[in-house]
Protein backbone atom coordinates (compact mmCIF):
# COMPACT_ATOMS: atom_id res chain seq x y z
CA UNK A 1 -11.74 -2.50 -10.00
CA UNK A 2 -13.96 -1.16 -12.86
CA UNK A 3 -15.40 2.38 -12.80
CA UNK A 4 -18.14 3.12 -11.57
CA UNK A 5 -20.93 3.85 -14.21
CA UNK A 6 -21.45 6.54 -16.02
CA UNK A 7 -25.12 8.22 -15.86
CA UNK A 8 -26.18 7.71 -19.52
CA UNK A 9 -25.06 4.37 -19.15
CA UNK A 10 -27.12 3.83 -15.64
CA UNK A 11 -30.01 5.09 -17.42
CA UNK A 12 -29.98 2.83 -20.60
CA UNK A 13 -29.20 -0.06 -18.36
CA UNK A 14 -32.52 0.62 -16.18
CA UNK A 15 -34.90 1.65 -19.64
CA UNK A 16 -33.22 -1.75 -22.01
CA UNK A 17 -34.30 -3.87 -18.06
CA UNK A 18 -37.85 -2.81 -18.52
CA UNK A 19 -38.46 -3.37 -21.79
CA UNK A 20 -39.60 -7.33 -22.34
CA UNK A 21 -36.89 -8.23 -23.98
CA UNK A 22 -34.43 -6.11 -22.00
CA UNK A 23 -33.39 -5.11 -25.75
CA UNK A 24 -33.11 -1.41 -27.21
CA UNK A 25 -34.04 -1.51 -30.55
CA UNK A 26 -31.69 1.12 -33.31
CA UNK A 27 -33.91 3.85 -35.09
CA UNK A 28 -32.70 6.38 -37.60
CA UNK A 29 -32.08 8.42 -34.03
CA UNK A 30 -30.38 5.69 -31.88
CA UNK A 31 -31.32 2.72 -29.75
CA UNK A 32 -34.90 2.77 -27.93
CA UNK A 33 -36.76 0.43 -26.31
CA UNK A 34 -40.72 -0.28 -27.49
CA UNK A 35 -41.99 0.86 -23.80
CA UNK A 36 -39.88 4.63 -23.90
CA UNK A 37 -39.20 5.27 -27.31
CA UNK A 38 -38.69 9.27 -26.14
CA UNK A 39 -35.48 8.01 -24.12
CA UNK A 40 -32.85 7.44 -26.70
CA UNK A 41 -29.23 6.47 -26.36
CA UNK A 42 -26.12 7.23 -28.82
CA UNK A 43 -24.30 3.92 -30.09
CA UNK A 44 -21.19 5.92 -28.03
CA UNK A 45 -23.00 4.78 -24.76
CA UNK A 46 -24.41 1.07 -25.86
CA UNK A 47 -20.72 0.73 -27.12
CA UNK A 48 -19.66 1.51 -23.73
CA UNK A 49 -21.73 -0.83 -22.58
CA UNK A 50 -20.64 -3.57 -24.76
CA UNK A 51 -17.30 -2.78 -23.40
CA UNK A 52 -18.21 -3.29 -20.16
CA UNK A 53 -19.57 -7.11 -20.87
CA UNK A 54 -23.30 -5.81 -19.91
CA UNK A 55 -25.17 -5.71 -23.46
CA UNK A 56 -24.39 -7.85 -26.32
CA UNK A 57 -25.04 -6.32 -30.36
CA UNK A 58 -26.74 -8.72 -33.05
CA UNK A 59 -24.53 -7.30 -35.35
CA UNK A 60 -21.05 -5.79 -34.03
CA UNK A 61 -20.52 -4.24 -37.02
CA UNK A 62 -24.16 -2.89 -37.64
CA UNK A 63 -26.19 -3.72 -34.93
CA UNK A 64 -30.24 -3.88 -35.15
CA UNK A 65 -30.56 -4.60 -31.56
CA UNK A 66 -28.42 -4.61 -28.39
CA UNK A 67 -29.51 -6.90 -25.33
CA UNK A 68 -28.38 -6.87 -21.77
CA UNK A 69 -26.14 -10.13 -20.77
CA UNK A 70 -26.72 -11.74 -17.42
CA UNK A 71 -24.79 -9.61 -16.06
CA UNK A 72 -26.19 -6.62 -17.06
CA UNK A 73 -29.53 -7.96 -16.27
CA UNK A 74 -28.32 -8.32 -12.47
CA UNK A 75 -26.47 -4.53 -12.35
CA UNK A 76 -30.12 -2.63 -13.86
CA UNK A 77 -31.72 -4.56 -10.95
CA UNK A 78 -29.10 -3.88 -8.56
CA UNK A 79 -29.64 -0.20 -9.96
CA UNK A 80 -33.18 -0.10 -9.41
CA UNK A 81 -33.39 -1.72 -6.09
CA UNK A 82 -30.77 0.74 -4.73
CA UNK A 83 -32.71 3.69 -6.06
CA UNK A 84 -35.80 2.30 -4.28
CA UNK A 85 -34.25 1.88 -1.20
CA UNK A 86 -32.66 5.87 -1.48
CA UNK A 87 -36.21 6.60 -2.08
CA UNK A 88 -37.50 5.15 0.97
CA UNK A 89 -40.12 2.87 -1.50
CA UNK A 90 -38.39 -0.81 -0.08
């Protein structure tokens, strides 16, 4: 069974599913999305990501862009419904 996910990695999965790509974009800082360029992740977490099958690079060796697989698609919206539901929102 994998581990369970890490926060930082929770909350790039949620911010890369709302942009309208579901892609974070590098910057000289790290990887942002257009919608919440304040929120920025470290390549450390997208490469834990990658790791974990849920984003895909352009570039593995110098990657531009990094967006969310299938199956990372359907774990930020399992994420998000299940914090909607804790929330009392559903």
């Amino acid at each position: 069974m994998a581990a369970a996910l890490k926060p930082m990695e929770r909350a790039a999965l949620i911010v890369a599913r709302g942009d309208s790509e579901n892609t974070l974009r590098r910057t000289r800082y790290g990887f942002c999305s257009k919608k919440q360029p304040a929120r920025v992740f470290t390549r450390r977490v997208m490469n834990w990501l990658y790791e974990r099958a849920l984003l895909d690079f352009d570039d593995p060796e110098c990657p531009a862009a990094a967006t969310l697989t299938p199956r990372g698609v359907a774990e930020a919206d399992a994420l998000v419904k299940d914090s909607v539901e804790k929330a009392g929102l559903a």
